[in-house]
Protein backbone atom coordinates (compact mmCIF):
# COMPACT_ATOMS: atom_id res chain seq x y z
CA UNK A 1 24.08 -27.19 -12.12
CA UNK A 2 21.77 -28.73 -9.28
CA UNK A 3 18.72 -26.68 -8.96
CA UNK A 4 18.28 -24.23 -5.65
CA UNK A 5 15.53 -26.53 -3.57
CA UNK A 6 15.17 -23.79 -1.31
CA UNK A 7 14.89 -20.73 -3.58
CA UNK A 8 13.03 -22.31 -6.29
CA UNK A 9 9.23 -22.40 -7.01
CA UNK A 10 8.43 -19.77 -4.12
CA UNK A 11 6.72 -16.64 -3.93
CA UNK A 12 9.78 -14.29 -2.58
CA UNK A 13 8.04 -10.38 -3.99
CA UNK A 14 9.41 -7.68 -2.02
CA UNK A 15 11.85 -9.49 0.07
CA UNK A 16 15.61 -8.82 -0.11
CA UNK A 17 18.41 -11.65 0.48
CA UNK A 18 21.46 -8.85 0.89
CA UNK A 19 22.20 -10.48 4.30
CA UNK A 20 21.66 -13.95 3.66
CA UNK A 21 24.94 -15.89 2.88
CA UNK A 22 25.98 -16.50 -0.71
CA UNK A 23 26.47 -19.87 -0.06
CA UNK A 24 23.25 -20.62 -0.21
CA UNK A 25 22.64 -19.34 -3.93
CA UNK A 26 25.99 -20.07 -5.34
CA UNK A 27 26.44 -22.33 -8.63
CA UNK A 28 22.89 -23.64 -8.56
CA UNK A 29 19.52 -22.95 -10.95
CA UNK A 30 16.82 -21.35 -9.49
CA UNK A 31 13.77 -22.04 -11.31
CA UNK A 32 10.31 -20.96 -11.36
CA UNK A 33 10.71 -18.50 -8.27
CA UNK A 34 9.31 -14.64 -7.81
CA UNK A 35 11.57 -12.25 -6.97
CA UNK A 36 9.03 -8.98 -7.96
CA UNK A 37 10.19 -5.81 -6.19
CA UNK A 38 7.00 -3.70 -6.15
CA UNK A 39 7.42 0.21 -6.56
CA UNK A 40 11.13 -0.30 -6.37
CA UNK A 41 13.08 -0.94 -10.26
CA UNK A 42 16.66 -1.28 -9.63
CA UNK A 43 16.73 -3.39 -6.29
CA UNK A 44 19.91 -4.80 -5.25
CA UNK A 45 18.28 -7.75 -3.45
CA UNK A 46 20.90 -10.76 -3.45
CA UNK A 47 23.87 -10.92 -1.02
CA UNK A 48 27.59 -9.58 -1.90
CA UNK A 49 29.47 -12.15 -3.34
CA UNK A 50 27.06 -14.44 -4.94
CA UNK A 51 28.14 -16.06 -8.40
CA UNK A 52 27.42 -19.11 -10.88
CA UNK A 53 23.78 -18.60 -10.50
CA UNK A 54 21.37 -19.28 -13.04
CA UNK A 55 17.68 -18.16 -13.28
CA UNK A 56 15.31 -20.14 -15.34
CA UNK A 57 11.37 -19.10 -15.47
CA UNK A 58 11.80 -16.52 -12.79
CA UNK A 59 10.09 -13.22 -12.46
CA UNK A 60 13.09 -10.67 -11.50
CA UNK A 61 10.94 -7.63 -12.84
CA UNK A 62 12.77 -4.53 -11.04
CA UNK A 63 15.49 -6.85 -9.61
CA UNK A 64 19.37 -6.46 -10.79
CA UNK A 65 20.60 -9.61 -10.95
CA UNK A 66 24.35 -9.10 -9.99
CA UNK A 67 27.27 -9.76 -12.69
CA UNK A 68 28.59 -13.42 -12.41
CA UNK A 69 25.02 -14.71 -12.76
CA UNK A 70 22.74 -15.15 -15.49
CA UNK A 71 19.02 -15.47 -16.45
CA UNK A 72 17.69 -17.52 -19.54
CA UNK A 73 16.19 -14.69 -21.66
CA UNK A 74 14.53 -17.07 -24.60
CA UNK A 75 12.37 -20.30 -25.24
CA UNK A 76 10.03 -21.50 -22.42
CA UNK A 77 12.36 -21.43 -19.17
CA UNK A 78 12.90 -17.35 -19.56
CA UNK A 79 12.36 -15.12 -17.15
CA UNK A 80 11.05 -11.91 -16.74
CA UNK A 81 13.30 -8.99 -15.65
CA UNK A 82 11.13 -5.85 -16.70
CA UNK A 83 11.36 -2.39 -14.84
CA UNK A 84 8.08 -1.24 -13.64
CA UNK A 85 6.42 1.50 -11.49
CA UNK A 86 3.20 3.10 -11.00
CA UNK A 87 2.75 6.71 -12.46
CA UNK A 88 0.04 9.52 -11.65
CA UNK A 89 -2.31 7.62 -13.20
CA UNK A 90 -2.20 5.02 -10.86
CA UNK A 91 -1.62 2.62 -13.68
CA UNK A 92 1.92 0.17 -13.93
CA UNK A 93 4.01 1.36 -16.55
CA UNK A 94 7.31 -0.25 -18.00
CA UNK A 95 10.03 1.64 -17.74
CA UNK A 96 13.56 2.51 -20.15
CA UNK A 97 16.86 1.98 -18.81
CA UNK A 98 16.47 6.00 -17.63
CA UNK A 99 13.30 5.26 -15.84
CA UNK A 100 11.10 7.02 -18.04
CA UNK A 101 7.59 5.18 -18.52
CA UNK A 102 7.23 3.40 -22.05
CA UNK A 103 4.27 1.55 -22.37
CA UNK A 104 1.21 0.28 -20.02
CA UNK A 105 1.48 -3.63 -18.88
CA UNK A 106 -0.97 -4.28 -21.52
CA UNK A 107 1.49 -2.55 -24.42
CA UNK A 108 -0.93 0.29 -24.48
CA UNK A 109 -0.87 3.96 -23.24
CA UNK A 110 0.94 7.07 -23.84
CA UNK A 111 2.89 8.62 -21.22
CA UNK A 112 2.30 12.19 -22.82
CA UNK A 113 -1.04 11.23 -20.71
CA UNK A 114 0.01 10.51 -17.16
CA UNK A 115 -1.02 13.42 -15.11
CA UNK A 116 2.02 15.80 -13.87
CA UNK A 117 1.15 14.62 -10.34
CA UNK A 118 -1.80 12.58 -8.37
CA UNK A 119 -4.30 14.22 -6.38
CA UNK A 120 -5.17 12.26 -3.77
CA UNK A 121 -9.20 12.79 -2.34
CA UNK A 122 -9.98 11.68 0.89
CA UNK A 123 -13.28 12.08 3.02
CA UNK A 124 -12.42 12.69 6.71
CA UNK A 125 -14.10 12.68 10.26
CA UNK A 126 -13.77 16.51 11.61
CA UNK A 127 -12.44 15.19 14.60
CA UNK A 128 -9.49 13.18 12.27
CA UNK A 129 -8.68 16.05 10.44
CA UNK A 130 -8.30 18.31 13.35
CA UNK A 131 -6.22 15.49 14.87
CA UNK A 132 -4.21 14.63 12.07
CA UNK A 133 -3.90 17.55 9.76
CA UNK A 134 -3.80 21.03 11.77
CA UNK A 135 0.00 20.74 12.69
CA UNK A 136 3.12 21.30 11.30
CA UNK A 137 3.23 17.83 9.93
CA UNK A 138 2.12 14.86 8.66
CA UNK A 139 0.59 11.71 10.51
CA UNK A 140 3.49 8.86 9.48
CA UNK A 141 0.62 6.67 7.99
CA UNK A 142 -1.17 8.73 5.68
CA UNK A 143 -1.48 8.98 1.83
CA UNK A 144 -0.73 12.53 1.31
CA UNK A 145 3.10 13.73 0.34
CA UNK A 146 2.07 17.26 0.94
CA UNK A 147 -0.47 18.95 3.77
CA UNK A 148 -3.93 18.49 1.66
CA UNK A 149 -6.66 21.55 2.05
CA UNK A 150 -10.33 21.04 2.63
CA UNK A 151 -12.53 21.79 -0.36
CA UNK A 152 -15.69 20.97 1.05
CA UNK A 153 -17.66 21.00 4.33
CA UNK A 154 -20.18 18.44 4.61
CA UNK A 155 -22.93 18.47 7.31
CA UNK A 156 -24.76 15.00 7.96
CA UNK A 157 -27.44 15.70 10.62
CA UNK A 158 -29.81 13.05 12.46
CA UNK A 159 -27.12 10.26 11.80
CA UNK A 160 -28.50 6.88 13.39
CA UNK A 161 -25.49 4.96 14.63
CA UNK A 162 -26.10 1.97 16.80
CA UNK A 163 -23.30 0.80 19.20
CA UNK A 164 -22.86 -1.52 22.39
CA UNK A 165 -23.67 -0.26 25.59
CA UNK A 166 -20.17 -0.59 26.70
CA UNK A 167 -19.05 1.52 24.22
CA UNK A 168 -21.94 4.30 25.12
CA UNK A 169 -20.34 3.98 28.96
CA UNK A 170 -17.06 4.22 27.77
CA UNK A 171 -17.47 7.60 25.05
CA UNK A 172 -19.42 9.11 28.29
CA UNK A 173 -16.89 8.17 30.81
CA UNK A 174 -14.01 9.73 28.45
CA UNK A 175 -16.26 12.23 26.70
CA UNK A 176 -14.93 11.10 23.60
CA UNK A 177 -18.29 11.60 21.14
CA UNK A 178 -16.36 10.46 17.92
CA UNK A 179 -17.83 10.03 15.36
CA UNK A 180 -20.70 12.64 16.72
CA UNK A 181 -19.52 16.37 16.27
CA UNK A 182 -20.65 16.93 20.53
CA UNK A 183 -22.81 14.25 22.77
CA UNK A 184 -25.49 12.61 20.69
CA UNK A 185 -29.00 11.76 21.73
CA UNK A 186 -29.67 8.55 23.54
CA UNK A 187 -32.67 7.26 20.87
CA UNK A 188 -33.58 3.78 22.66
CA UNK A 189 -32.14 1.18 24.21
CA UNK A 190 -31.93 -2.52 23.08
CA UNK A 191 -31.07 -5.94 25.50
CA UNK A 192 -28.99 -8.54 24.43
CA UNK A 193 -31.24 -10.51 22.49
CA UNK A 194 -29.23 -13.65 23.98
CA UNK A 195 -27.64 -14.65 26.84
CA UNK A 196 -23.41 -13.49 26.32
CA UNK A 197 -24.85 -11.07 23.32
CA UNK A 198 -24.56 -7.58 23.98
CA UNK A 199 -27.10 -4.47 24.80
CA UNK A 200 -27.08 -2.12 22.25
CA UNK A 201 -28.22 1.60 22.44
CA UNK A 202 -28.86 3.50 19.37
CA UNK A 203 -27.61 6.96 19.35
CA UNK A 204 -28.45 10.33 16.89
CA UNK A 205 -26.45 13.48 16.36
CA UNK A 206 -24.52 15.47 13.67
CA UNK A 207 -21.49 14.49 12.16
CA UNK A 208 -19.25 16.85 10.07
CA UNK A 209 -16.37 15.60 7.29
CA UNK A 210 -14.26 17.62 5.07
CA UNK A 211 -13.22 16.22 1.95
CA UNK A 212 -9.51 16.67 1.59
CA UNK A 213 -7.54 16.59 -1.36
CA UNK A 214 -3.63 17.22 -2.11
CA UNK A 215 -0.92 15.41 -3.48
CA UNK A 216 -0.73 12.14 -2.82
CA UNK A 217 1.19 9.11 -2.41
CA UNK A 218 1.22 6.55 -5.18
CA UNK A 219 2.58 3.67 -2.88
CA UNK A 220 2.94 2.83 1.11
CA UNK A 221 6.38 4.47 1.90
CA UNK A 222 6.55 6.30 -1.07
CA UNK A 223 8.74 10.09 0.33
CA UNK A 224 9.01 12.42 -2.85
């Protein structure tokens, strides 16, 4: 069969193809291509309806590759088609046909060991936390499944932090003192050492973080 100019020899890892047209796969070898669905075994990512094609030196790890089509499984054009995910221990495991981790990437490991669930720590801004993590849900973008708790308080005092002067003008005009727990202390000012550089000012105050910890997510978009 002709080989697939278009789908071979490219980096394709996470992408899906359901609503591409068959047409463009059908009853040709792709070769040397990766096709790697991170976080996801299973994935259905070819279109509906494609048939006759052949992979050869692919890596389809966590990709079904639909019935009609075929994948050289021995000698040097073989591909890959493993299922793998990462587990509480934040390592990639392979996976049985159930899903079940086997054995590390390396061939060690024993999954008697993976942790019943990750525990995500985190170091937080008071003013993030009390932003992000005093209502009745969670920010979209963060790395916790679950509301985390605080399990410690820590107080840095006399923190140094030296910013532009537009930014000074700007946290006094909106009264915005992040990353300062209340209005720091103007320390000194500094002109722009150049001419288009910037004046800098050089601020002190306290700053309070909680480190957070509860269970967290093991991959971006990860749910349950």
């Amino acid at each position: 069969m002709p080989q697939n100019k278009k789908y071979s020899f490219g980096d394709f890892t996470n992408q899906s193809f359901v609503n591409v047209s068959p047409s463009e796969f059908n009853n040709t070898d792709i070769v040397g291509s990766c096709f790697y669905q991170e976080h996801h075994p299973n994935s259905n990512i070819f279109p509906f309806g494609m048939i006759g094609v052949t992979f050869k030196r692919c890596n389809l790890d966590n990709v079904i590759v639909p019935v009609g089509n075929s994948m050289i499984t021995e000698g040097w054009e073989k591909c890959t088609n493993k299922k793998i995910m990462v587990q509480n221990d934040l390592e990639d495991w392979i996976l049985d046909e159930s899903l079940n981790p086997v054995t590390k990437m390396d061939g060690t490991g024993d999954p008697q060991d993976i942790p019943a669930q990750y525990t995500r720590e985190e170091v937080v801004n008071k003013k993030i936390w009390d932003e992000n993590y005093t209502g009745a849900s969670l920010p979209l973008d963060c790395w916790f499944l679950q509301m985390p708790t605080i399990q410690e308080t820590i107080y840095k005092n006399d923190v140094l932090v030296e910013l532009d002067e537009a930014q000074w003008i700007k946290m006094q005009a909106e009264q915005d003192w992040f990353p300062y727990d209340s209005r720091p202390t103007l320390v000194k000012s500094k002109p722009a050492p150049s001419p288009g550089a910037s004046a800098k000012v050089v601020l002190i105050g306290r700053i309070t973080e909680y480190r957070i910890q509860g269970k967290g997510k093991l991959y971006k978009g990860q749910t349950e």
